[in-house]
Each structure stands twice: as structure tokens, then as C-alpha cells.
Protein backbone atom coordinates (compact mmCIF):
# COMPACT_ATOMS: atom_id res chain seq x y z
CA UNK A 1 0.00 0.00 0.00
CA UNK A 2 1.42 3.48 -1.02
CA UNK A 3 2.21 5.90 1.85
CA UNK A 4 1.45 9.23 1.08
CA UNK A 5 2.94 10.89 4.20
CA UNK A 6 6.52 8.99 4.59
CA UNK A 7 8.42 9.87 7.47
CA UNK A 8 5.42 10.84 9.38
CA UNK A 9 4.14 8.80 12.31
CA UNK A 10 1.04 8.64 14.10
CA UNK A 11 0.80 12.18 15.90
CA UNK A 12 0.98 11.99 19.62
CA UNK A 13 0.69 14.34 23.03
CA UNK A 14 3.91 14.75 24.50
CA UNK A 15 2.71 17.85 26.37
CA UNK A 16 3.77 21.51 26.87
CA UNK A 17 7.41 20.34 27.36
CA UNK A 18 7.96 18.98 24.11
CA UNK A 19 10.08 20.31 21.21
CA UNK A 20 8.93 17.58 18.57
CA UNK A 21 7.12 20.20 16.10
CA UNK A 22 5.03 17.26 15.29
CA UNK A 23 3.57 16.30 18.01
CA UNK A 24 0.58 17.91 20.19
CA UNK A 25 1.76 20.35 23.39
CA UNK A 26 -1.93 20.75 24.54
CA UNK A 27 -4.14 18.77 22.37
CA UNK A 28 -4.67 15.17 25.05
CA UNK A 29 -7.78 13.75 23.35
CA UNK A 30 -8.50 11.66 26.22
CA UNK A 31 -8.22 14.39 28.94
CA UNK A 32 -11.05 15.35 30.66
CA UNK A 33 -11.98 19.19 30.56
CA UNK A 34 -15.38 20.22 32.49
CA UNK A 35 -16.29 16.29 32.58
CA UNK A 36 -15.87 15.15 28.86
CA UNK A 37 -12.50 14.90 27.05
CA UNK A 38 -11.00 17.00 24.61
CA UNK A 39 -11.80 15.38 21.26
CA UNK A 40 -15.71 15.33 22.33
CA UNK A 41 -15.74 18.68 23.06
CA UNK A 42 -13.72 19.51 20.24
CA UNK A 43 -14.58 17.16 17.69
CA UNK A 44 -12.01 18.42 15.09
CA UNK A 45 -12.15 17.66 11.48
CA UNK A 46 -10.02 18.29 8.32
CA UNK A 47 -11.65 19.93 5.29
CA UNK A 48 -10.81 17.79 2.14
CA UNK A 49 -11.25 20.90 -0.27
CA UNK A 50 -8.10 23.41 1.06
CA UNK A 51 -6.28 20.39 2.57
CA UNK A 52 -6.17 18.31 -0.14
CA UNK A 53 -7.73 20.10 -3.56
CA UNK A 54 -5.95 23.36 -2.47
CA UNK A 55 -2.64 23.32 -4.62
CA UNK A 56 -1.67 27.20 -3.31
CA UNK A 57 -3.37 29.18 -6.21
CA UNK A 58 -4.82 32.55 -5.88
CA UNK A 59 -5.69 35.25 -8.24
CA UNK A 60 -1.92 35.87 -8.93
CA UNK A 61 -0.19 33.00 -9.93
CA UNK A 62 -1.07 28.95 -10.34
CA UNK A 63 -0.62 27.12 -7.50
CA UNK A 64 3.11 26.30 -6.01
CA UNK A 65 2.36 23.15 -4.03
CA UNK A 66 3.37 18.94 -5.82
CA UNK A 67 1.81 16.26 -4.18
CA UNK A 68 2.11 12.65 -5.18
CA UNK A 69 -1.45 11.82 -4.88
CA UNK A 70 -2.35 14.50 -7.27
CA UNK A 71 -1.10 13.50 -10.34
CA UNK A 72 -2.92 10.17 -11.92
CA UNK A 73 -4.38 11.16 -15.62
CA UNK A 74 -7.32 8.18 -15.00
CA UNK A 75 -9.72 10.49 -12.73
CA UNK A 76 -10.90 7.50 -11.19
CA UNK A 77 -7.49 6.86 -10.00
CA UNK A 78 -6.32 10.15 -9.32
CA UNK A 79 -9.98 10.43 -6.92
CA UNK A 80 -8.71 6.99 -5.49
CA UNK A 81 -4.75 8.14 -4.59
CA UNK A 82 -6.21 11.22 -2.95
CA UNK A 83 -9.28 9.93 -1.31
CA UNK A 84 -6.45 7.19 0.29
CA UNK A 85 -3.85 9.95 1.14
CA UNK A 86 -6.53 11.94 3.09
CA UNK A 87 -7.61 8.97 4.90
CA UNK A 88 -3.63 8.17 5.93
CA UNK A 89 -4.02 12.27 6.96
CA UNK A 90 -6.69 11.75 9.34
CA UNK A 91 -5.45 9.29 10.92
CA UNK A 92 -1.83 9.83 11.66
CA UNK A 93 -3.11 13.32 12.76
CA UNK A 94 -5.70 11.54 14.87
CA UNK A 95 -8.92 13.81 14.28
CA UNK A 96 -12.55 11.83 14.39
CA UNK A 97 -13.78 13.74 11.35
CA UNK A 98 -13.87 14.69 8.45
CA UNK A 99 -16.04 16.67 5.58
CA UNK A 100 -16.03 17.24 1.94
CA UNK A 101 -18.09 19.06 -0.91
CA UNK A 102 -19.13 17.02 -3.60
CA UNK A 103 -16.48 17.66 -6.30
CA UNK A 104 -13.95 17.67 -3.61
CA UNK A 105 -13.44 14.32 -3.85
CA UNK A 106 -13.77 13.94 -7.62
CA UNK A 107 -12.96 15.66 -10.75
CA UNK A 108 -16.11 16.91 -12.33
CA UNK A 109 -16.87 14.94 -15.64
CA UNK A 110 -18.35 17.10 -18.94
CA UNK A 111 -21.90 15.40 -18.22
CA UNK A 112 -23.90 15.02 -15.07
CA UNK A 113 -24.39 11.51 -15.84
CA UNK A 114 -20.54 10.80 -15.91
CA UNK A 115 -20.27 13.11 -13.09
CA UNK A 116 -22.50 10.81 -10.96
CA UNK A 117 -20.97 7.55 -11.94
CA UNK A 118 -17.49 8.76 -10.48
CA UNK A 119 -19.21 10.12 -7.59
CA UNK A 120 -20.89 7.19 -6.69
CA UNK A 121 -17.67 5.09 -6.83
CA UNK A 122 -15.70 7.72 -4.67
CA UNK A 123 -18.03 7.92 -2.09
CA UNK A 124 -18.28 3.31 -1.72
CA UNK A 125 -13.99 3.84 -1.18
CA UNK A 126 -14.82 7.06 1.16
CA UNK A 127 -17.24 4.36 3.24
CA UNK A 128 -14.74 1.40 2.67
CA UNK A 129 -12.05 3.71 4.65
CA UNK A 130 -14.62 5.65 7.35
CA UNK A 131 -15.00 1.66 8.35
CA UNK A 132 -11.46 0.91 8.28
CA UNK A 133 -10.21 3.63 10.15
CA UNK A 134 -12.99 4.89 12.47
CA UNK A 135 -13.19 8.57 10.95
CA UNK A 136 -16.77 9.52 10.51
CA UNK A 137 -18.04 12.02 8.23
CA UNK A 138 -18.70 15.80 10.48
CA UNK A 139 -20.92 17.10 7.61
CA UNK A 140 -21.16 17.25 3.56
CA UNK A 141 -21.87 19.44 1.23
CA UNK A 142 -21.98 21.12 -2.52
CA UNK A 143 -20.09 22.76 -4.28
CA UNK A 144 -22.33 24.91 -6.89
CA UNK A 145 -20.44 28.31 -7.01
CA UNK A 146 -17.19 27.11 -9.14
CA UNK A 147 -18.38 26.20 -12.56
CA UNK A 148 -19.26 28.80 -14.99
CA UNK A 149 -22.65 27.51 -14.81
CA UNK A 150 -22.71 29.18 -11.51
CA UNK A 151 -21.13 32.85 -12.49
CA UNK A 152 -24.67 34.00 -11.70
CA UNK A 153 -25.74 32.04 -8.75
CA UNK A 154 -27.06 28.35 -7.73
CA UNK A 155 -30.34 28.59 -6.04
CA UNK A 156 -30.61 32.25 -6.98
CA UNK A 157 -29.78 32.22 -10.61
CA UNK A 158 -31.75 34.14 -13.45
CA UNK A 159 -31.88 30.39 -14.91
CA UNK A 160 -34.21 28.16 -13.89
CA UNK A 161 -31.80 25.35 -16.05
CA UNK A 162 -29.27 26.66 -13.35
CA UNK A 163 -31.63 26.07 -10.19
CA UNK A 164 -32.10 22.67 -11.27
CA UNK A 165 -28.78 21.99 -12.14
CA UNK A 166 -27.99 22.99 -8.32
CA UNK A 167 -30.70 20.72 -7.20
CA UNK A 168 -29.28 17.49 -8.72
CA UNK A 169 -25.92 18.51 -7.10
CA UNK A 170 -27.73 18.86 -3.40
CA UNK A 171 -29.24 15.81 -3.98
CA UNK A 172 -26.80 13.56 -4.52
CA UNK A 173 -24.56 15.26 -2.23
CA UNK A 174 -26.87 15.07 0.76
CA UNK A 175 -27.52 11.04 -0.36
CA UNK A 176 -24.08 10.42 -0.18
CA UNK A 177 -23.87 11.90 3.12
CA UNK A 178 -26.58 10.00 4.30
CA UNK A 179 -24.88 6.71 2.92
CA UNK A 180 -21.48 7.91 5.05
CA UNK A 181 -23.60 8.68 8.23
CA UNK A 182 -22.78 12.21 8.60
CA UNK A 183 -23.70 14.33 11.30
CA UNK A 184 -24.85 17.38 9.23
CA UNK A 185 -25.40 19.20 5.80
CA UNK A 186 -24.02 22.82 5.09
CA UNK A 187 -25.87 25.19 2.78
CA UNK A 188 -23.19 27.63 1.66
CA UNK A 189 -24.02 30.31 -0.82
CA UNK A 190 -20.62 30.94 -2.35
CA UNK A 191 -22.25 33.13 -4.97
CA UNK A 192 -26.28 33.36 -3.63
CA UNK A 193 -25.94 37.53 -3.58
CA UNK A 194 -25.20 39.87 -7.01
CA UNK A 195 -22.36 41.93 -8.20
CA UNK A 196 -24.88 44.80 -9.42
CA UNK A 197 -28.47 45.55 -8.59
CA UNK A 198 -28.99 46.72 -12.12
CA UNK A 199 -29.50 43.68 -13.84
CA UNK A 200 -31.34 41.58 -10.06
CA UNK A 201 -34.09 40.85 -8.45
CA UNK A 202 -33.28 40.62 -5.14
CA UNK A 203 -36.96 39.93 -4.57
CA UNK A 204 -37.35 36.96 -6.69
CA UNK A 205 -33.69 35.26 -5.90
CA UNK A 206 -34.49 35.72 -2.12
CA UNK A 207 -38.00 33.46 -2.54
CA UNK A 208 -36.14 31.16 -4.93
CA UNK A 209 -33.85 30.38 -2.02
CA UNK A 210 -36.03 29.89 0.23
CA UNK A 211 -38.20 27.66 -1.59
CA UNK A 212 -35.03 25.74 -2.55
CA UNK A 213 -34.12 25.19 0.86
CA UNK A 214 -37.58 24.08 1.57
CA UNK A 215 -37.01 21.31 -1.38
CA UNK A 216 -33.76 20.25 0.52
CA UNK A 217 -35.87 19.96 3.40
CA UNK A 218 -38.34 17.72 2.09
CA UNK A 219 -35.86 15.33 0.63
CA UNK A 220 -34.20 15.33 3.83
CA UNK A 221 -37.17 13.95 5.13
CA UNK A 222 -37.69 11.75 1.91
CA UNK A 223 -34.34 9.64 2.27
CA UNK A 224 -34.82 9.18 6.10
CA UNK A 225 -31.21 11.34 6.78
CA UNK A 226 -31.37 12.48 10.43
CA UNK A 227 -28.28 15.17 10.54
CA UNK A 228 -28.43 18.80 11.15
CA UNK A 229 -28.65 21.10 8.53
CA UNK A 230 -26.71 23.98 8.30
CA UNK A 231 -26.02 27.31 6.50
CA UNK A 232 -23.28 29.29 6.84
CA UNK A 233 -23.05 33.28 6.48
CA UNK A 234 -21.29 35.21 4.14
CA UNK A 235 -21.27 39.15 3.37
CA UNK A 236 -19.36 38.91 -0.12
CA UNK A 237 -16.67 37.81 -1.78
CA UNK A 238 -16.63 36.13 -4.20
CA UNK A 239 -19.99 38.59 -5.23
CA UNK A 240 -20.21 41.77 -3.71
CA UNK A 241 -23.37 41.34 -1.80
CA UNK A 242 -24.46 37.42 -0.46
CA UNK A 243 -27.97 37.30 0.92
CA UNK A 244 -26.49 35.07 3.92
CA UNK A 245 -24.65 38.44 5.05
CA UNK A 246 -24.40 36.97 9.08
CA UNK A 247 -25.79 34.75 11.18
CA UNK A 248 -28.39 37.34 12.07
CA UNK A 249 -29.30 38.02 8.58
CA UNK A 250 -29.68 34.19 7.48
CA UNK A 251 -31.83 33.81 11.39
CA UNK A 252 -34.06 36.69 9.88
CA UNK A 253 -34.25 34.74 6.73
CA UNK A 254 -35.18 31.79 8.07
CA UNK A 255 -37.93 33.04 10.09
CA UNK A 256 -39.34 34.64 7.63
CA UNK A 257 -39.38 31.76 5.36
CA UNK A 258 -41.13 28.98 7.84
CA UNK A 259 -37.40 27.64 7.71
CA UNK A 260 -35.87 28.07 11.33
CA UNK A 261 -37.23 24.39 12.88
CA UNK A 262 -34.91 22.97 9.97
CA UNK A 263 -31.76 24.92 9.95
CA UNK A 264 -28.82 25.98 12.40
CA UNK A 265 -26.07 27.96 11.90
CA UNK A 266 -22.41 27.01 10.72
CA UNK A 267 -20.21 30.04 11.72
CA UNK A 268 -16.94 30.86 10.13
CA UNK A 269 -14.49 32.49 11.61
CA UNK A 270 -12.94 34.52 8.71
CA UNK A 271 -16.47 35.20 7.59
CA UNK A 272 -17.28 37.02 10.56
CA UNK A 273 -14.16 39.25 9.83
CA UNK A 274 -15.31 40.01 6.48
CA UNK A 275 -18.97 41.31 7.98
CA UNK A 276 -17.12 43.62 10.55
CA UNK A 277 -17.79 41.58 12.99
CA UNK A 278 -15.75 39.84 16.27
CA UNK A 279 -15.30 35.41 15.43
CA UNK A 280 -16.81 35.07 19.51
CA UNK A 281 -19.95 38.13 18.32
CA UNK A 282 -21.62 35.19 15.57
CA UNK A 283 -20.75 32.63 18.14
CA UNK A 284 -22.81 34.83 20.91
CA UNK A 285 -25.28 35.45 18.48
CA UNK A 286 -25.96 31.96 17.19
CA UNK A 287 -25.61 31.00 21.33
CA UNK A 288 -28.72 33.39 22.40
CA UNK A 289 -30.92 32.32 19.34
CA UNK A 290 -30.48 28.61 19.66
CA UNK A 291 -29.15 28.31 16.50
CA UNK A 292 -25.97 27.26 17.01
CA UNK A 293 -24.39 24.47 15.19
CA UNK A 294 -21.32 23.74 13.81
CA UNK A 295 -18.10 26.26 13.26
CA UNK A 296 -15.23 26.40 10.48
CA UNK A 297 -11.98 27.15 12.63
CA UNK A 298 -9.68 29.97 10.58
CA UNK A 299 -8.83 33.05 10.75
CA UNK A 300 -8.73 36.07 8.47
CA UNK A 301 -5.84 38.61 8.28
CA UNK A 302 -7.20 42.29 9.91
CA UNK A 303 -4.64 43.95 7.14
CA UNK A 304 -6.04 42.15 4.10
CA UNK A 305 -9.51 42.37 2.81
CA UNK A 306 -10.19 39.08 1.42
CA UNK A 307 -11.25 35.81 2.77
CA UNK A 308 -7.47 34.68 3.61
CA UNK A 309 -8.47 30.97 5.67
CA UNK A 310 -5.20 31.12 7.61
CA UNK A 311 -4.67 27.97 10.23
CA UNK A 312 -6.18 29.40 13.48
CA UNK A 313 -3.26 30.26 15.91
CA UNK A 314 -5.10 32.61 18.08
CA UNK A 315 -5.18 31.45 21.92
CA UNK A 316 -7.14 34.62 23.22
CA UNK A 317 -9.56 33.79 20.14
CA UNK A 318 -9.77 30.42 20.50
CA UNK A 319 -10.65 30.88 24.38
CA UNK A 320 -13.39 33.38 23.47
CA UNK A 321 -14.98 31.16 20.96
CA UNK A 322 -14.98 27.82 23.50
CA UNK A 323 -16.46 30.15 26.40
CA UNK A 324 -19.10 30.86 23.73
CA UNK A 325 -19.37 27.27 22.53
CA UNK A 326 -19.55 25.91 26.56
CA UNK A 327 -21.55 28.08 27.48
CA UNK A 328 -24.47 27.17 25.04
CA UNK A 329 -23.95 23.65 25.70
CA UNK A 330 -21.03 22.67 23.85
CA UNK A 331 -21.46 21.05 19.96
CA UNK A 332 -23.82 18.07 19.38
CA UNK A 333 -23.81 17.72 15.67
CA UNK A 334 -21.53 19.96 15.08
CA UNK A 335 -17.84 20.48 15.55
CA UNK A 336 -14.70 22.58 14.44
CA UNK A 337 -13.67 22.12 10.68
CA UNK A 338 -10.48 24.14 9.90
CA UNK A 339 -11.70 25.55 6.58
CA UNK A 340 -7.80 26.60 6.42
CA UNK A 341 -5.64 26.02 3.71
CA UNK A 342 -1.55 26.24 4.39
CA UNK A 343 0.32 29.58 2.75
CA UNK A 344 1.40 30.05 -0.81
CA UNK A 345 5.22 29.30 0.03
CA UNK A 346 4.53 26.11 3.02
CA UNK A 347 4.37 23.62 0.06
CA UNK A 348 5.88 20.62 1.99
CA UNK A 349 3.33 17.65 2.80
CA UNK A 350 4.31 18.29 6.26
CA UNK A 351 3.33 21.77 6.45
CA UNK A 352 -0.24 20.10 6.49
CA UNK A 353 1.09 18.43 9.75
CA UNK A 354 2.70 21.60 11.23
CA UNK A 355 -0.74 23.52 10.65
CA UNK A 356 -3.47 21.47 11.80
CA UNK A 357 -1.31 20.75 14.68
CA UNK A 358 -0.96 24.54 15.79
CA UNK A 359 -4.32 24.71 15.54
CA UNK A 360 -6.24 21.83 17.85
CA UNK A 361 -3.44 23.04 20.04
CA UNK A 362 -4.65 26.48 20.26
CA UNK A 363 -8.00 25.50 20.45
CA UNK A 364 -7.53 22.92 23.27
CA UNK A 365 -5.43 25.52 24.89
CA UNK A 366 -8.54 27.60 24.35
CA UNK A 367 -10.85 25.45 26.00
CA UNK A 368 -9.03 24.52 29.03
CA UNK A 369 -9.38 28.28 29.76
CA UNK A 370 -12.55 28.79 28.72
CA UNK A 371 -13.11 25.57 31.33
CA UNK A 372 -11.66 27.63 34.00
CA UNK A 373 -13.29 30.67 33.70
CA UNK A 374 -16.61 29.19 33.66
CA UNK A 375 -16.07 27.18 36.99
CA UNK A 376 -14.65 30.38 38.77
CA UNK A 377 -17.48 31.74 36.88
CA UNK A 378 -15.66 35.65 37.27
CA UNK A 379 -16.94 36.85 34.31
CA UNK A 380 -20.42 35.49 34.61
CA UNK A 381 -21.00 36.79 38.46
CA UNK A 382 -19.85 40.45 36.89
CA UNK A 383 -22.05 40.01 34.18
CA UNK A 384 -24.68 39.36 36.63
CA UNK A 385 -24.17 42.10 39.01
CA UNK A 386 -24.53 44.65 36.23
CA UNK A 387 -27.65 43.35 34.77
CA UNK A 388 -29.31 42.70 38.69
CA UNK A 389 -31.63 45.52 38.39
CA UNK A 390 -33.79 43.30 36.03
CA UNK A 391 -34.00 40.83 38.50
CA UNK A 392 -36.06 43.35 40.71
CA UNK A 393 -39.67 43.47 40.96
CA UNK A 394 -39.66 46.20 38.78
CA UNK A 395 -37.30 44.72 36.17
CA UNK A 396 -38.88 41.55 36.27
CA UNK A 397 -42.73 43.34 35.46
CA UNK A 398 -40.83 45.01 32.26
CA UNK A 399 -39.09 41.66 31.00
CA UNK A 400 -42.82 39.88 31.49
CA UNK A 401 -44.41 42.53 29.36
CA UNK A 402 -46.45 43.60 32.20
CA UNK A 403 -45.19 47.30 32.56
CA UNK A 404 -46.27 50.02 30.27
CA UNK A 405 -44.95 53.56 29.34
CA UNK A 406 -46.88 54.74 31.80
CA UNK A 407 -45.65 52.52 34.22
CA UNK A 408 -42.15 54.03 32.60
CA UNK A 409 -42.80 57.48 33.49
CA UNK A 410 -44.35 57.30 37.31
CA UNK A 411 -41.02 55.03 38.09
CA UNK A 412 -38.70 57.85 36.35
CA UNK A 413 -40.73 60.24 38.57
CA UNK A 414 -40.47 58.47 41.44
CA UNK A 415 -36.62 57.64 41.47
CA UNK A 416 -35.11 60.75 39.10
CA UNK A 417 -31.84 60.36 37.44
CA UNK A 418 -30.54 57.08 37.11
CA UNK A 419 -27.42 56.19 38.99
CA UNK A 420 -24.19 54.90 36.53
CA UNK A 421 -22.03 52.18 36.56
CA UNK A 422 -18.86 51.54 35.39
CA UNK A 423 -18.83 48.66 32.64
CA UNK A 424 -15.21 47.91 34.17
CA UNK A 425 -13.77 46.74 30.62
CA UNK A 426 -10.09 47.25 31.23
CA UNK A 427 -10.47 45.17 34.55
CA UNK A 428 -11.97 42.52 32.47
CA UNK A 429 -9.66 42.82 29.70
CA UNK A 430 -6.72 41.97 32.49
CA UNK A 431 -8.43 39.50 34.00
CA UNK A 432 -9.05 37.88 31.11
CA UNK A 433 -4.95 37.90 30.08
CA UNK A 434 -4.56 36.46 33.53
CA UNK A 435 -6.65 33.20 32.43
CA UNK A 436 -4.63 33.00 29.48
CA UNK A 437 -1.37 33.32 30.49
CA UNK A 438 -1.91 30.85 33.86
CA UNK A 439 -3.66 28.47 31.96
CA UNK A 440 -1.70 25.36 30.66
């Protein structure tokens, strides 16, 4: 059997003393953190598209990266080398999961039919190997935003050749995540939005996605497949508007459109950078709404304006995101897929190593402080305390919907100018350096 990672062994914890770059310094997936261990709170996956489609291209040059599964002419043996080099991946880097879109893992024939055959016999090897090795599938998915058939949208395209098109995609990606027992399905408009308003309707490509997502639904239900389904927000790039802008925008969406018993959110880190906002905010967000569900681990670049998927590296971000994540309960379907793909000049196969490596370590460095500050439970008794006058009679009458404006003005009256309190961010900005710099 060909090894497509030679030199590499199984990757192993030999803690924060260690100076083996390949092995894991805080990563222990047996520990037990707040009463489960690491890899089921975690439950990290490896994307197949950057990790193993992802040659370094981008809009400058070709890509700079060889690999030796990545060369076979026959595309049913150049799926079969690669679909066998990501399973050696997984497990000498020891993650549980892993997740794919549907021409990840094959290269797309010039008719659907043909398409569908080589599907088909890439996802029996994917099963073969998921029973062979124990990896399980996190979630699946489609791509239908990079064939020119796409340049105007999937679900949302002027075409309705196009919408259908999209539709035979979804469906026999979501089968074929059925038949590999996955634990979700991700909705992902890479080009759902419009470049100009001049030649759109935004009115008409909003209902069409809805009532494609309703058809997802119902086939969901047809086949009997029990995972979560997901979509995850956008603003733009690669159009310059994407109607799944943040999570709040796609929660809006949803319950506008009958669709929010059916759907939960998969946040992105570098997404949330592109819509202005904080990684931990559309965690928070997704937390207080219930829709929480599933997260791609990267990061974005605060200097560059693009969608850059770095390896997350982040301890102070990775910290904020797990309090998040604990704090609503902690993943069920869901998990962290690092939607990363290595830089332009790391083109060694072991850069894949070195990367996914730095990141479960900084996220299982994250969550043994998020662990800690939620059992001294500091910044939840301060939170508290600030928000206490709610829990008075008179708070409680307003939160019921009891009180009125009336009700509003007798108690301003009553008690005049309101007394002010210090929001005490700096303290809380030390304390929370404290947590990560004690924490090991």
C-alpha cells in the first residue's frame, strides 16, 4: 500500500514540554476538561477541499504546491490516490472527522451523468475507509459556485436550467452523506448575492432560495437522513453582496421563510471578519438564538480584505470562541472544521502536519481556559451584578411585558436620574490575560 505521508508517524501528546514540532503540546484527546474529554468537546475535522484540492493558487499566480497523490491522468485513480492519502491524513493526525463538498473528492466529468458515476464510486472507497479507520463524516456538502454555470448564482440564478442543475448537485450530495452517516449538511451560498443591482431581483432570488431550501428539506425527510442542517453566512466575496450576510441576517431569513425548525447555523471564523464583525460576536449570536451548530476554525488577516483561511493560531480567540461554545452547551452535531488552507510558500506535505497541529493546540489551549473561567465563573457573576436591576420586581414586570410607558414614566418620577455604573472593561480585559497566560 502506497504511503502518502513517509516519514510521518502517528501524531501523539507529549505535552507543553515537548520540542517535537510534530507532536501535540496541549491537544490530550483523552483528557477530561469540564467532565468530557478534549476530542468530544472539540470534535475536530479536516476539510478535504483546502487540505487536499488546495494546490496554493490565488488570483496571482497557479498554485506552487506537488503532491504525489495529485497527479494520476485516469480520474478515477487520481480520486482513489487522494481519497487514500486523506484517509492516511486523518489518521496519523488523529482527528474523528472529516467533511467534503461534492467535487472535492472527484474531478467533475463534462456530463452530469458521468459526473455521478465517479461520484458514486468515490463515495463506496470514502465508506470502505470511514469503516477501516474509524473517521466519521462531520458534515457534507456542494459545491455549486465554481463552474461557470454558476457565475450568476445556484439557487438564486436568473436560470431556472441553473436552479435545477444545483438541485441534482444537493441531492446527490446530501444522499451520499446519508450513505457515510454524517452528522450534518451545510448550505453555503458561495455566490447566492449579485455583483450589481442593475440587472437583479433581489426579490425573486431571495424566494427562490427559500423555496429551494424548503425542497432540501423535504428530501431530507424523503431519504430518512437524520443530521443537522446547516447554512453558513457570508457578506461577499466572491460577489459583492451574499444574501447570507451573518448569522443574524440568514436567522431573519429563516424566520421569515417557515425555515428556522430545519436549519442551524455554521459560523466561520474569517467570515465574521469580512462582515465587521468579532469570530466570539456570531458565536454569541448563534448561542442566544439557539441556533448554534457547527463552526469552520480559521482566521482572516485584519490587514487584508479578502477571505485569507489562515490555520487558526489565536489562543485569546480560541478561548473566546470555546467560552461561547460551553456556554451554550457545547457542539452536538456539530464540531470545528479548519476551513484553512496552508500559505502560498509552506508547500511541503508536512506543512499540512505543522498547521493542523498549531491549531487543535490552540484550540484545546482555548478550552481549558474557557473551562476555567466558567467554573470560577468571574466573568459570569460580573455580568450578573450589572444586569441585577432586572432581577427586581420592577425589572422583572418590564421583561414579562407587564409594565407600560406609563408605568415608565411614574417610576422615572419616582426615582429621578438614574445612577451609573462603570462597565469595568479594562479590569476585564486583564483579568481575562490572567486566564490565558496561567492556563496550561
Amino acid at each position: 500500500m502506497t504511503e502518502f505521508f513517509p516519514g510521518v508517524k502517528k501524531i501523539a501528546y507529549e505535552g507543553p514540554e515537548s520540542k517535537n514540532p510534530l507532536a501535540f503540546k496541549h491537544y490530550d484527546a483523552s483528557a477530561k476538561v469540564a467532565g468530557r474529554t478534549m476530542a468530544e468537546h472539540l470534535r475536530f475535522a479536516v476539510c478535504y477541499w483546502h487540505t487536499f484540492r488546495g494546490m496554493g493558487a490565488d488570483m496571482f499566480g497557479p498554485g506552487t504546491m506537488t503532491r504525489s497523490y495529485a497527479g494520476a491522468a485516469d480520474p478515477d485513480k487520481a480520486a482513489e490516490e487522494m481519497m487514500r492519502a486523506a484517509f492516511e491524513f486523518f489518521t496519523k493526525l488523529g482527528v474523528p472527522f472529516w467533511c467534503f463538498h461534492d467535487v472535492d473528492i472527484i474531478l467533475e466529468a463534462d456530463s452530469l451523468a458521468e459526473t455521478n458515476r465517479r461520484f458514486a464510486k468515490a463515495v463506496a472507497l470514502a465508506k470502505q475507509l470511514q469503516a477501516d479507520t474509524g473517521v466519521r463524516l462531520l458534515w457534507g456538502t456542494t459545491n455549486a459556485f465554481s463552474h461557470p454555470r454558476f457565475m450568476a448564482g445556484a439557487s438564486t440564478n436568473p436560470s431556472p436550467d441553473v436552479f435545477a442543475y444545483a438541485g441534482a448537485q444537493v441531492k446527490r450530495a446530501m444522499e451520499a452523506t446519508h450513505a457515510l452517516d454524517g452528522a450534518g449538511y451545510v448550505f453555503w451560498g458561495g455566490r447566492e448575492g449579485y455583483d450589481t443591482l442593475l440587472n437583479t431581483d433581489m426579490k425573486r432570488e431571495t424566494d427562490h432560495l427559500a423555496r429551494f431550501l424548503h425542497m432540501a428539506v423535504a428530501h431530507k425527510k424523503k431519504i430518512g437522513f437524520k443530521g443537522q442542517l446547516y447554512i453558513e453566512p457570508k457578506p461577499h466575496e466572491p460577489t459583492k453582496h451574499q444574501y447570507d450576510f451573518d448569522s443574524a441576517t440568514v436567522h431573519a431569513f429563516l424566520l421569515k421563510n417557515g425555515l428556522a425548525d430545519d436549519f442551524k447555523i455554521n459560523v466561520e471564523a474569517n467570515h465574521a471578519t469580512l462582515a465587521r464583525h468579532e469570530f466570539v460576536h456570531e458565536l454569541e449570536y448563534c448561542v442566544a438564538n439557539g441556533i448554534l451548530g457547527s463552526v469552520d476554525a480559521n482566521r482572516g488577516d485584519y490587514l487584508l480584505g479578502w477571505d485569507t483561511d489562515q490555520f487558526p493560531t489565536d489562543v485569546k480567540e480560541c478561548a473566546l470562541a470555546m467560552y461561547a461554545i460551553l456556554r451554550g452547551g457545547g457542539f452536538t452535531s456539530g464540531g470545528l472544521n479548519f476551513d484553512a488552507k496552508l500559505r502560498r510558500q509552506s508547500i511541503d506535505p508536512v506543512d499540512l502536519f505543522h498547521a493542523h497541529i498549531g491549531a487543535m493546540d490552540a484550540f484545546a489551549r482555548g478550552l481549558k481556559v474557557a473551562a476555567k473561567m466558567i467554573e470560577d465563573d468571574v466573568l459570569g457573576d460580573f455580568v450578573r451584578q450589572r444586569y441585577a436591576g432586572w432581577d427586581t420586581d420592577f425589572g422583572r414586570r418590564i421583561e414579562s411585558g407587564e409594565a407600560t410607558l406609563d408605568d415608565m414614566h411614574a417610576h422615572a418620577l419616582e426615582h429621578g436620574e438614574p445612577a451609573l455604573q462603570s462597565g469595568r472593561q479594562e479590569m476585564l480585559e486583564n483579568l481575562l490575560n490572567e486566564y490565558l497566560y496561567a492556563v496550561r
